[in-house]
C-alpha atoms as a PDB file:
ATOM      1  CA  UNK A   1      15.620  11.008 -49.431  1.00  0.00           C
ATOM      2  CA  UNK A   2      17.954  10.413 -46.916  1.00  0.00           C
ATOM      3  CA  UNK A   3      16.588   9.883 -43.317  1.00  0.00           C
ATOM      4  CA  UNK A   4      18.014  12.297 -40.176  1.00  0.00           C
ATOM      5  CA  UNK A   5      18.816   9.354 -37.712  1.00  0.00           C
ATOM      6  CA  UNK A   6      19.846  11.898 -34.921  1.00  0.00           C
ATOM      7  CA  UNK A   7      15.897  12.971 -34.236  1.00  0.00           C
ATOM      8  CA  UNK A   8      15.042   9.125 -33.684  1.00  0.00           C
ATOM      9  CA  UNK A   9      14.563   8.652 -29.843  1.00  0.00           C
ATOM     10  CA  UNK A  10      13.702  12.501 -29.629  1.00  0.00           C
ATOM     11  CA  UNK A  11      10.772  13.280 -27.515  1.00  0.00           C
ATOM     12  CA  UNK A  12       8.361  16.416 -28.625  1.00  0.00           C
ATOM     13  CA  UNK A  13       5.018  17.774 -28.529  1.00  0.00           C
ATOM     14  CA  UNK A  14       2.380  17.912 -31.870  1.00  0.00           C
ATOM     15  CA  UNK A  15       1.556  21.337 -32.688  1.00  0.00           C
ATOM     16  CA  UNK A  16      -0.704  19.620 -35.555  1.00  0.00           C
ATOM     17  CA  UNK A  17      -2.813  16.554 -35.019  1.00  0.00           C
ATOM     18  CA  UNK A  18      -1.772  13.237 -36.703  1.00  0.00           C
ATOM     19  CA  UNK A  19      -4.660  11.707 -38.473  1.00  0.00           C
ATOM     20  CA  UNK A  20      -3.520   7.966 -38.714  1.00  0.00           C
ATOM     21  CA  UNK A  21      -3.532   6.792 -42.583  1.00  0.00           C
ATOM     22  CA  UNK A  22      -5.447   9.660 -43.914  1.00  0.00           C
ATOM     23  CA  UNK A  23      -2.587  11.809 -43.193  1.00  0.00           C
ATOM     24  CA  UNK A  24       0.738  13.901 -41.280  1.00  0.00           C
ATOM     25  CA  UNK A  25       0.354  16.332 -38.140  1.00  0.00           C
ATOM     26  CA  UNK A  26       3.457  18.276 -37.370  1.00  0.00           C
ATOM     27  CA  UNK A  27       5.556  17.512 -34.208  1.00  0.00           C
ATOM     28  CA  UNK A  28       7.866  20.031 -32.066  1.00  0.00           C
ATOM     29  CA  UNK A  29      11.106  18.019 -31.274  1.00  0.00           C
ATOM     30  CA  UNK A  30      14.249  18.731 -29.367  1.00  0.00           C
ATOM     31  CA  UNK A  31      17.320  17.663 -31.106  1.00  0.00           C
ATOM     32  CA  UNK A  32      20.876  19.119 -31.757  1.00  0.00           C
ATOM     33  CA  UNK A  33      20.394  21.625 -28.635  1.00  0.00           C
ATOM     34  CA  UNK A  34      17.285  23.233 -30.034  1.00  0.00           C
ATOM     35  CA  UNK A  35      14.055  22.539 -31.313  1.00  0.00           C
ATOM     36  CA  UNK A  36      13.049  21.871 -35.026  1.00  0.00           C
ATOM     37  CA  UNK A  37       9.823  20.745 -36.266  1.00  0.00           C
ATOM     38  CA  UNK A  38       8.898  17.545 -38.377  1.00  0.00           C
ATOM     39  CA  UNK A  39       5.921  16.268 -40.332  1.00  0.00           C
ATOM     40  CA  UNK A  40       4.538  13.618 -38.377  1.00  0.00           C
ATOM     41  CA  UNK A  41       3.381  10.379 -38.935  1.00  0.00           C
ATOM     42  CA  UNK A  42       1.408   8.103 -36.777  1.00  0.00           C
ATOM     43  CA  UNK A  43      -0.566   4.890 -36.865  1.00  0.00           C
ATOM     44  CA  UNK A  44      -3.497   6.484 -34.889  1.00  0.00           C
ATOM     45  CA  UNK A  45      -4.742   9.518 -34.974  1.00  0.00           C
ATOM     46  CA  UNK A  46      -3.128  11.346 -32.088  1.00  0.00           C
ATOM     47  CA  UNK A  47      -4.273  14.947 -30.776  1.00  0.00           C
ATOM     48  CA  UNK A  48      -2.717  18.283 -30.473  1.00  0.00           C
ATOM     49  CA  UNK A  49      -0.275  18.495 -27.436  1.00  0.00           C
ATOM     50  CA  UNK A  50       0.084  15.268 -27.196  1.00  0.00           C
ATOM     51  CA  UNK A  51       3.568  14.053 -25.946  1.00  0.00           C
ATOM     52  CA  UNK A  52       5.404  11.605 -28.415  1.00  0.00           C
ATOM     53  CA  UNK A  53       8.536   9.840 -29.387  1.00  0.00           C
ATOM     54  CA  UNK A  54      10.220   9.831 -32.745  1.00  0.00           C
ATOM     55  CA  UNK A  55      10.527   5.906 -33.912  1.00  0.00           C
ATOM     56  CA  UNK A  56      11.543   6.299 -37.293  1.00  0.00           C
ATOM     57  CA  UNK A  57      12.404   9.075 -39.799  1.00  0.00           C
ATOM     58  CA  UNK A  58      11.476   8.628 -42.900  1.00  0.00           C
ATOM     59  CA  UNK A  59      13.841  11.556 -44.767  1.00  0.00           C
ATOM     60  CA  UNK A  60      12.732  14.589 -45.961  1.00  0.00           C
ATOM     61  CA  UNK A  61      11.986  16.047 -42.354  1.00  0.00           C
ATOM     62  CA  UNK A  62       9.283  13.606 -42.000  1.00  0.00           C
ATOM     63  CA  UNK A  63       9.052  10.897 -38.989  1.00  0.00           C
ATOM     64  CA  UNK A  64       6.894   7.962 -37.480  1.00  0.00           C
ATOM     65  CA  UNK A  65       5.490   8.803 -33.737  1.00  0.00           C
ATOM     66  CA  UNK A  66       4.237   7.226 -31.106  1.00  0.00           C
ATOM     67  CA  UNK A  67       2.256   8.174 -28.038  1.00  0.00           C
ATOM     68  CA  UNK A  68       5.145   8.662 -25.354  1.00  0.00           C
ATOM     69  CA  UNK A  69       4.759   9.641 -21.437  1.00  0.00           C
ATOM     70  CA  UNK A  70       8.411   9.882 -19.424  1.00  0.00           C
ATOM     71  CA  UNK A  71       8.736   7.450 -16.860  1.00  0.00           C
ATOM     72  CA  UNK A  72      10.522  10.118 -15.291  1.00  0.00           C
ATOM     73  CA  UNK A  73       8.357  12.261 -15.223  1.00  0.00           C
ATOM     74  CA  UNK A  74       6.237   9.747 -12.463  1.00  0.00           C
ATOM     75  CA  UNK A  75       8.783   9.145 -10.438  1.00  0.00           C
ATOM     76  CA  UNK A  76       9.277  13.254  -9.838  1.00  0.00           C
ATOM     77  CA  UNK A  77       5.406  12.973  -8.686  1.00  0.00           C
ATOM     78  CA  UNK A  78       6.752  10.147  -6.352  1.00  0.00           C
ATOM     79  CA  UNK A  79      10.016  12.356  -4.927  1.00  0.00           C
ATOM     80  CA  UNK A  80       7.757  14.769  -2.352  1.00  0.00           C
ATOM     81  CA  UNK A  81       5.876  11.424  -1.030  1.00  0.00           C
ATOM     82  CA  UNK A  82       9.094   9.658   0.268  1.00  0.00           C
ATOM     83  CA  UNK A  83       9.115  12.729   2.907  1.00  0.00           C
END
């Protein structure tokens, strides 16, 4: 299978769970100026709505997540202190 290299480094949301090694949730990523979805693979089980990043695609519109939270997305919650 040949592997889609442009979703690596994509962020997205799971709209299925992961469930570690016993098997694939399904993640909602933006890539190519849309969104598409993925099956999606993780290490540890990770819940619905849970933000991630795409590490690795493994072809076949499958990829490897992890866990992901923008850092800036923490510095926006900073901005309205500087005041």
């Amino acid at each position: 299978m040949v592997s889609d290299e442009a979703v690596v480094g994509c962020a997205g949301e799971l709209v299925l769970a992961t469930r570690g090694a016993a098997g694939a949730g399904e993640v909602l990523v933006r890539v190519r100026g849309g969104t598409e979805t993925f099956l999606a693979w993780s290490a540890e089980p990770l819940a619905r709505g849970t933000r991630v990043l795409v590490v690795t695609s493994r072809g076949g519109r499958q990829v490897d997540v992890i866990e992901w939270a923008d850092p800036l997305d923490a510095l926006a919650g900073d901005a309205g202190d500087a005041g």
